[in-house]
N, C-alpha and C. Protein backbone atom coordinates (compact mmCIF):
# COMPACT_ATOMS: atom_id res chain seq x y z
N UNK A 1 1.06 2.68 -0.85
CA UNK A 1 0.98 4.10 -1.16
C UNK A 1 1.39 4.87 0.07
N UNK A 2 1.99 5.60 -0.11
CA UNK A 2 2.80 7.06 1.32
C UNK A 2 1.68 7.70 1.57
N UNK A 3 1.77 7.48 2.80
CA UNK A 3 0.31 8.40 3.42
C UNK A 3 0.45 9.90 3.02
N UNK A 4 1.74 9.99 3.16
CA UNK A 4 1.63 11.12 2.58
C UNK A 4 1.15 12.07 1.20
N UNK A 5 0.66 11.11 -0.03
CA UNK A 5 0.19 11.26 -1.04
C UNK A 5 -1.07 11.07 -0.58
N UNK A 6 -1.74 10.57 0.15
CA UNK A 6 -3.18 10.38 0.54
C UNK A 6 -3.47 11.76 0.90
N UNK A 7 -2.44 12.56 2.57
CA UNK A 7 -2.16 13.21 3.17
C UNK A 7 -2.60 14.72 2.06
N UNK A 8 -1.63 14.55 0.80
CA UNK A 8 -2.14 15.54 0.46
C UNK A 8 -3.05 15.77 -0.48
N UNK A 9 -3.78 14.73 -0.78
CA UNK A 9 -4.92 14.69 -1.80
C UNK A 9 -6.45 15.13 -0.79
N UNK A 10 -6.41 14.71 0.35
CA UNK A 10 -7.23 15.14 1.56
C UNK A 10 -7.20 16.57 1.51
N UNK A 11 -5.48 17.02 1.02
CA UNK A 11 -5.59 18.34 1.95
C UNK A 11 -6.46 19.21 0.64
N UNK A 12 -6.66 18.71 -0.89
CA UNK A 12 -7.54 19.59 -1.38
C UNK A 12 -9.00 19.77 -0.85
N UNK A 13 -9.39 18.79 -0.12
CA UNK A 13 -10.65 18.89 0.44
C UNK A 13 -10.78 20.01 1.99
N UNK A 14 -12.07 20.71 1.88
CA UNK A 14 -12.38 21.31 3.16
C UNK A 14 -12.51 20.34 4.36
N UNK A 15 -11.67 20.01 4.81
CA UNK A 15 -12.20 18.80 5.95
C UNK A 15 -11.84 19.14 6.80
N UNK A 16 -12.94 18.97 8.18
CA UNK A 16 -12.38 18.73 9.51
C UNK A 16 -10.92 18.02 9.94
N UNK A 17 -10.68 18.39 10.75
CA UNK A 17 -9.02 18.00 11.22
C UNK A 17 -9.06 16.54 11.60
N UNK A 18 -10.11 16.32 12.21
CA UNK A 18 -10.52 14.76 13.11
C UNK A 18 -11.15 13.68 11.74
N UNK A 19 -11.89 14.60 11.09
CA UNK A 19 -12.62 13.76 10.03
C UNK A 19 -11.66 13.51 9.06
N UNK A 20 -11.17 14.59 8.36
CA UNK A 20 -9.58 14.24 7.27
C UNK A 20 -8.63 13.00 8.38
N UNK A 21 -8.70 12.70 9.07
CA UNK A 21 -7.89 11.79 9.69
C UNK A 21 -8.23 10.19 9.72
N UNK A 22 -9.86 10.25 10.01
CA UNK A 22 -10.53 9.33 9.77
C UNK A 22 -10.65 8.37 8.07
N UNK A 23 -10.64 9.74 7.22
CA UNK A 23 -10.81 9.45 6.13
C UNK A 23 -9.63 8.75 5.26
N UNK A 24 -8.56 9.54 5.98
CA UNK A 24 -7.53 9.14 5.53
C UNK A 24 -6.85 7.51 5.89
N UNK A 25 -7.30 7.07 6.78
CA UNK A 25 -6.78 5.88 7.52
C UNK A 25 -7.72 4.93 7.21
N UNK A 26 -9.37 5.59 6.67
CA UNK A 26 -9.95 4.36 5.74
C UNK A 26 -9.17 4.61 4.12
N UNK A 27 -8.33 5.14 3.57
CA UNK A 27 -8.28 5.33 1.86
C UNK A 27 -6.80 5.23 2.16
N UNK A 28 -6.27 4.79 3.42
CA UNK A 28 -4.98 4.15 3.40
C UNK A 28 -4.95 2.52 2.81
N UNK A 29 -6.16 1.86 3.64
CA UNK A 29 -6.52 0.73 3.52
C UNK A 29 -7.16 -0.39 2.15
N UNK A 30 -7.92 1.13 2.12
CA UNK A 30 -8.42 0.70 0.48
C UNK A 30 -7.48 0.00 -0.77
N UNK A 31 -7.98 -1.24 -1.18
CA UNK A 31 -6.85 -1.67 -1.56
C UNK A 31 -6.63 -1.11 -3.27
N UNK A 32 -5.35 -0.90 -3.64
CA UNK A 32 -4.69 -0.03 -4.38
C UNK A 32 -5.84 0.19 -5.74
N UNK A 33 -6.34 -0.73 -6.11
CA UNK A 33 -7.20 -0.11 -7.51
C UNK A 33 -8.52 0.85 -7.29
N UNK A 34 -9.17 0.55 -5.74
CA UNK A 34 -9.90 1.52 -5.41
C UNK A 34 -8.84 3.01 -5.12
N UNK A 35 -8.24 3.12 -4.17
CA UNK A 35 -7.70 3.62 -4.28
C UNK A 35 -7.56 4.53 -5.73
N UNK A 36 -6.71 4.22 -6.38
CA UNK A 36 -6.04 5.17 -7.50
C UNK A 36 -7.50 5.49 -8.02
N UNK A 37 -8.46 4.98 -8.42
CA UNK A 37 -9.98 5.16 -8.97
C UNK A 37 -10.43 6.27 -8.38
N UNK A 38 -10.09 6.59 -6.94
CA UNK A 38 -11.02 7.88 -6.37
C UNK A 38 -10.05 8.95 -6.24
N UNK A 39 -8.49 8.52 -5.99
CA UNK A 39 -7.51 9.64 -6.08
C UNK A 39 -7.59 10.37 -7.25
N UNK A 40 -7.55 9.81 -8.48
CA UNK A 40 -7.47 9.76 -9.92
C UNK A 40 -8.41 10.59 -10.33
N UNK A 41 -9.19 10.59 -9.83
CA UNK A 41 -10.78 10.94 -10.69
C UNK A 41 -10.46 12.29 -10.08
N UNK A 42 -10.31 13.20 -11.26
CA UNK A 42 -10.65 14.85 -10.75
C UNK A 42 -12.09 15.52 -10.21
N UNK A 43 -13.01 14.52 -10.93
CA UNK A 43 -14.50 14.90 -10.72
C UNK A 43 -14.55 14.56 -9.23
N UNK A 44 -13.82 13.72 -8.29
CA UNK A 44 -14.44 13.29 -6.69
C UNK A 44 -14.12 14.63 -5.96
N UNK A 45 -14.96 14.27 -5.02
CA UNK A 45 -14.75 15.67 -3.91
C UNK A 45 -15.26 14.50 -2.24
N UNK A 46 -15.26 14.90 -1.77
CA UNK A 46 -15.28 14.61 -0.05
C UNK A 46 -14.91 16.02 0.53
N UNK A 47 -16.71 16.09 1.47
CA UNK A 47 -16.91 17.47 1.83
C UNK A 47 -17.31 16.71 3.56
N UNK A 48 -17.34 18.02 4.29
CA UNK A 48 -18.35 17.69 5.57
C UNK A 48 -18.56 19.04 6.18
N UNK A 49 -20.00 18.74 6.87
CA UNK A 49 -20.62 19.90 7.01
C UNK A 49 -21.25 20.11 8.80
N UNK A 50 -21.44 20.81 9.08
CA UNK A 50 -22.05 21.00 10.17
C UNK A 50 -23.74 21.09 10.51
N UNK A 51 -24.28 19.85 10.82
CA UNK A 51 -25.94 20.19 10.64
C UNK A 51 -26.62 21.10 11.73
N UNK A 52 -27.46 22.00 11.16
CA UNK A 52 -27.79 22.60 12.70
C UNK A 52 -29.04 23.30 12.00
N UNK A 53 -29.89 24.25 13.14
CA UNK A 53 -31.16 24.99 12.41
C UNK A 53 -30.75 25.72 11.71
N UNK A 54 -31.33 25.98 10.64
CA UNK A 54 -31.63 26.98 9.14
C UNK A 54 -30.36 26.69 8.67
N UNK A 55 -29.51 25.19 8.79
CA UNK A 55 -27.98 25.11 7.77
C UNK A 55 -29.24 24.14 6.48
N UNK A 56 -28.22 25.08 5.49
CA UNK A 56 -29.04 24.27 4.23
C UNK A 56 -27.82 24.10 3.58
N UNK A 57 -27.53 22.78 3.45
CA UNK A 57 -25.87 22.27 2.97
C UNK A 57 -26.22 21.43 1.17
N UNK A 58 -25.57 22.52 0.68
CA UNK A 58 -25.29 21.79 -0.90
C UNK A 58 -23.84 21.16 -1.59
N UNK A 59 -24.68 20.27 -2.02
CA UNK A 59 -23.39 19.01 -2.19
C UNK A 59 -22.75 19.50 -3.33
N UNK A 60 -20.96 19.77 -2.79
CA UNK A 60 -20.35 19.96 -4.02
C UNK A 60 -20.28 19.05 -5.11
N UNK A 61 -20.09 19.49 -6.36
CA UNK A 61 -20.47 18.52 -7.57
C UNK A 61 -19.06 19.44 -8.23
N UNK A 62 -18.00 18.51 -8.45
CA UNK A 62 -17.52 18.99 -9.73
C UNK A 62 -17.79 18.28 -11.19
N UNK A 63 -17.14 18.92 -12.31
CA UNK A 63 -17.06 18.02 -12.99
C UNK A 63 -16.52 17.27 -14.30
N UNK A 64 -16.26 15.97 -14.54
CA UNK A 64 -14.98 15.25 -14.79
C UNK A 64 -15.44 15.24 -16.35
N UNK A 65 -14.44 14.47 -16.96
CA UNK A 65 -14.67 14.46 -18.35
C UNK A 65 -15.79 14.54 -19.24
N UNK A 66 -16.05 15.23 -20.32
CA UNK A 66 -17.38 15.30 -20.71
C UNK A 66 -18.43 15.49 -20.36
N UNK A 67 -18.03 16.88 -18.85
CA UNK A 67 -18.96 17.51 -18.81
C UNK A 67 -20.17 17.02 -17.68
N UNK A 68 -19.95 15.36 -17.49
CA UNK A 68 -20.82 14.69 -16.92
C UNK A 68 -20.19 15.11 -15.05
N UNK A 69 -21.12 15.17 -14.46
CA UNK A 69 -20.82 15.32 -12.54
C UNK A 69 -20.25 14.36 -11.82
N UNK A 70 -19.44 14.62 -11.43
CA UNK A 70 -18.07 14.10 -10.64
C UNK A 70 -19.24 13.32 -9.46
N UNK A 71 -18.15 12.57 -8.74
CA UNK A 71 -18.68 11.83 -7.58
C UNK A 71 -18.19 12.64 -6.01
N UNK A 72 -19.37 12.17 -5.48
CA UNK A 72 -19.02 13.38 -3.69
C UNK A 72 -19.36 12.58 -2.90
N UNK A 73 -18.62 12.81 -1.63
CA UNK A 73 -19.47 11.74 -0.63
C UNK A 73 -19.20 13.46 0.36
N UNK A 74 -20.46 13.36 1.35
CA UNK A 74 -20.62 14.67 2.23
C UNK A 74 -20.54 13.72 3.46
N UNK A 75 -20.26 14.15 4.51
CA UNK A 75 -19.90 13.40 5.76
C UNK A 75 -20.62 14.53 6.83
N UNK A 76 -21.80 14.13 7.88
CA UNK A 76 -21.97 14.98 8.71
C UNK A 76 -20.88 15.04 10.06
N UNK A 77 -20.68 16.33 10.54
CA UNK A 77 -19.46 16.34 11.63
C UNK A 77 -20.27 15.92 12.59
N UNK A 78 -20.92 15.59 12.90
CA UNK A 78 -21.97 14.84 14.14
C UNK A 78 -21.34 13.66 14.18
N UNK A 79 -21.22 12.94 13.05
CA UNK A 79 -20.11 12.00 13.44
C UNK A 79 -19.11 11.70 14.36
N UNK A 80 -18.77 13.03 14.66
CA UNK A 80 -17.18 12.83 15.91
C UNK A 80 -18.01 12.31 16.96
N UNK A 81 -19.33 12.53 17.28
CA UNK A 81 -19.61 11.86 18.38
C UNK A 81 -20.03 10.52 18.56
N UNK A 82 -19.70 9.39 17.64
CA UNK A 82 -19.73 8.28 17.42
C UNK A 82 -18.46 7.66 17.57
N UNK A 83 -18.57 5.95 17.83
CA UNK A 83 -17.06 5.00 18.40
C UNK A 83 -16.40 5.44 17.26
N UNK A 84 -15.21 5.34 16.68
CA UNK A 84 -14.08 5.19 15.65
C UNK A 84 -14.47 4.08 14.96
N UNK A 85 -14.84 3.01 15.06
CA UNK A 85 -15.70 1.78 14.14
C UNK A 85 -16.33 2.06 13.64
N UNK A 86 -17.58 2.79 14.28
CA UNK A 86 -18.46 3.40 13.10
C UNK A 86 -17.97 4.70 12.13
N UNK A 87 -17.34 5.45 12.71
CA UNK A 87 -17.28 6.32 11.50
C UNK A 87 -16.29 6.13 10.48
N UNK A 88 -15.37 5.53 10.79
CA UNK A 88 -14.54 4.17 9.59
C UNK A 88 -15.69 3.30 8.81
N UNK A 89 -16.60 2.92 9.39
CA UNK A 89 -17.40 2.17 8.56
C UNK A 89 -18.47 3.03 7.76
N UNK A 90 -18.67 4.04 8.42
CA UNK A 90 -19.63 5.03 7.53
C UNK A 90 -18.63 5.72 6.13
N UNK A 91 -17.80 6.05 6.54
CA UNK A 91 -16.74 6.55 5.53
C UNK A 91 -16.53 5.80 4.26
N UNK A 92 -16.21 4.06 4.83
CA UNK A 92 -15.59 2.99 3.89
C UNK A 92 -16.85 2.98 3.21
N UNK A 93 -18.38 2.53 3.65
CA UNK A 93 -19.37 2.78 2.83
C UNK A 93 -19.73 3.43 2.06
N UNK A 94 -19.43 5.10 2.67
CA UNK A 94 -19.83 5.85 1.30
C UNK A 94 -18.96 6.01 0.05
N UNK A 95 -17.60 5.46 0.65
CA UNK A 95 -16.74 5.33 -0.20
C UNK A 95 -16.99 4.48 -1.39
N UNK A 96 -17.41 2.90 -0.54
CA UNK A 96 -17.87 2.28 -1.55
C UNK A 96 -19.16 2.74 -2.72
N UNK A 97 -19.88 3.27 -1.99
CA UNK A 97 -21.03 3.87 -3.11
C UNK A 97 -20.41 4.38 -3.87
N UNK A 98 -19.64 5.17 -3.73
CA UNK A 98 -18.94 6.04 -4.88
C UNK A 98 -18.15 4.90 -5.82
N UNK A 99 -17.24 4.37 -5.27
CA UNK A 99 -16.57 3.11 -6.06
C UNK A 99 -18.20 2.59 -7.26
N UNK A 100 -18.85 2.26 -6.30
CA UNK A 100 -19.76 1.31 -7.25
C UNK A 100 -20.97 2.25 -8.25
N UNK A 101 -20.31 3.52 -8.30
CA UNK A 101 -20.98 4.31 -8.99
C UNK A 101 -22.72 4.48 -8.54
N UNK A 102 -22.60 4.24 -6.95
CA UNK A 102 -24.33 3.91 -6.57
C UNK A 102 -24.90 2.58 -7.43
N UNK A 103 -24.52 2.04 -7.39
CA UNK A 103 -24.67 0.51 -8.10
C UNK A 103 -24.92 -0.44 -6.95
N UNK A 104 -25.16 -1.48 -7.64
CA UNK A 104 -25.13 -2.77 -7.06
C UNK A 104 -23.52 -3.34 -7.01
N UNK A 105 -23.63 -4.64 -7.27
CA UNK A 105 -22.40 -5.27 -7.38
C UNK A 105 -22.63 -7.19 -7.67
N UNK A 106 -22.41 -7.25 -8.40
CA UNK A 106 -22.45 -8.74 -8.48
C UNK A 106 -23.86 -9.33 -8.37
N UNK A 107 -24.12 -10.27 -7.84
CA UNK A 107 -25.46 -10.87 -7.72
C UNK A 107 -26.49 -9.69 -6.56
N UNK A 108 -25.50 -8.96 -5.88
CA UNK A 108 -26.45 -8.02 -4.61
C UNK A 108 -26.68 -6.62 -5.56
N UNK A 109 -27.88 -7.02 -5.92
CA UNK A 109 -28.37 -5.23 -6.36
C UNK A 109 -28.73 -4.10 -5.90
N UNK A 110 -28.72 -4.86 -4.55
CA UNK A 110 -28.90 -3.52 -3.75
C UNK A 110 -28.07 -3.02 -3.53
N UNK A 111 -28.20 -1.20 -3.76
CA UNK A 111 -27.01 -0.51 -3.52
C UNK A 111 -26.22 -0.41 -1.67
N UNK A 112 -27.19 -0.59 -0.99
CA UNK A 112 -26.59 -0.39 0.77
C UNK A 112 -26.29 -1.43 0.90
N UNK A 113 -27.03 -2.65 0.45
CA UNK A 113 -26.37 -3.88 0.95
C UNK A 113 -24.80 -4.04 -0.12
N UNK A 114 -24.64 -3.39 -0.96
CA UNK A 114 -23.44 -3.98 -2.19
C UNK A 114 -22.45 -3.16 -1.44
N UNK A 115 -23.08 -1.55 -0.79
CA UNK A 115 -21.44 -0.87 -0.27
C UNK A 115 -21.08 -1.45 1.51
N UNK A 116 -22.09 -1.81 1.88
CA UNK A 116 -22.27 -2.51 3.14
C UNK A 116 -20.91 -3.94 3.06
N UNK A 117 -21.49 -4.38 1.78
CA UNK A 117 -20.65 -5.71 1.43
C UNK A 117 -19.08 -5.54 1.52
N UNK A 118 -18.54 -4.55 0.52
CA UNK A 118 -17.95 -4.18 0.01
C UNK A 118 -16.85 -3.36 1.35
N UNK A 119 -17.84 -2.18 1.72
CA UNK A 119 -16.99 -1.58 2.94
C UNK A 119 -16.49 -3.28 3.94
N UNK A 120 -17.14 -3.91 3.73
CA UNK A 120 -16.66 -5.16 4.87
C UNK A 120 -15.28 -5.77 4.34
N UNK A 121 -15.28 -5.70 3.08
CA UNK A 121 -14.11 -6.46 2.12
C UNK A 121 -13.06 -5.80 2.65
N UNK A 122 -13.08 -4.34 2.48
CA UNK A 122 -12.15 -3.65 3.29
C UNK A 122 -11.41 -3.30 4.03
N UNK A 123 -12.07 -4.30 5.36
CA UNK A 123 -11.80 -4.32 6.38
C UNK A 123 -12.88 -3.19 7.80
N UNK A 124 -13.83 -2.96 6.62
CA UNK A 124 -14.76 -1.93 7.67
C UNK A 124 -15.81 -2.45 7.86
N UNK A 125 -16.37 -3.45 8.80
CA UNK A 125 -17.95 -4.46 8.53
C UNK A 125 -18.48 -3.23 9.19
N UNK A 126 -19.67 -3.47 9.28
CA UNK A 126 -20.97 -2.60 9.90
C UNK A 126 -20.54 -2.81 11.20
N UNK A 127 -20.33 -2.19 11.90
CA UNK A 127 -20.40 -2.22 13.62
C UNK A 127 -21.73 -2.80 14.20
N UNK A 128 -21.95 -3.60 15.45
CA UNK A 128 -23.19 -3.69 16.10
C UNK A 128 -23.06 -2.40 16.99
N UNK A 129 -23.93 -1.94 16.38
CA UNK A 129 -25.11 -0.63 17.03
C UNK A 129 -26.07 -0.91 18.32
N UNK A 130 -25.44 -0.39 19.57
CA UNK A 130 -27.02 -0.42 21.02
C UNK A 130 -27.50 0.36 20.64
C-alpha cells in the first residue's frame, strides 16, 4: 500500500505532526487485511489529546453502519516523551484492540494479553521497560 494513501487517511484525523508519523509507520506495517479493516471502516477515528489539570478529554465516537459506534483509539501526547519502541508498540496495541473488537483471540482471552500478542505479530513486541 503507498504511504501515501495511509498519508492521507491520517490526514482526516486531528493528529499531532510527530504522533500522525508514528502512527503511520505502525499502519504501514500492518499487514494488508488489518490494514484495509481499519482504513475501510468509516466508523474508526484515531484522536490524541493533551493531558493536563481541569483537561476533560471525550472520546470521539463516530458511527458506522446501523447506527451501532464506530471504533477509536485516543493516544496521550505525553507519549512523545517516550523511546520510538514504545510508542510504536503502544500504537500497534491499541490498534490491535480495535482489530480484535476488544476481544480476545484464539485460545488467549485476555484482551491485553491477545493485543499484546498480536501487536508482537506485527512486528511491535512490548519493549523492556526500566
Amino acid at each position: 500500500m503507498a504511504s501515501s494513501a495511509i498519508d492521507d487517511w491520517l490526514g482526516t484525523f486531528p493528529l499531532d505532526a510527530w504522533i500522525r508519523e508514528h502512527v503511520a509507520a505502525v499502519v504501514e506495517n500492518l499487514p494488508e487485511v488489518v490494514r484495509a479493516d481499519l482504513m475501510g471502516d468509516p466508523g474508526f477515528v484515531v484522536y490524541d489529546y493533551e493531558p493536563g489539570p481541569g483537561v476533560v478529554m471525550q472520546v470521539p465516537v463516530k458511527f458506522s453502519g446501523g447506527g451501532r459506534p464506530g471504533r477509536s483509539v485516543v493516544i496521550k501526547r505525553t507519549i512523545r516523551r517516550s523511546p520510538v519502541a514504545f510508542v510504536r508498540w503502544v500504537i500497534a496495541h491499541e490498534l490491535a484492540h480495535v482489530y480484535l473488537r476488544h476481544g480476545g483471540r484464539g485460545l488467549e482471552n485476555d484482551p491485553e494479553r491477545a493485543a499484546d500478542l498480536l501487536a508482537a505479530e506485527w512486528g511491535f513486541p512490548r519493549p523492556e521497560m526500566r
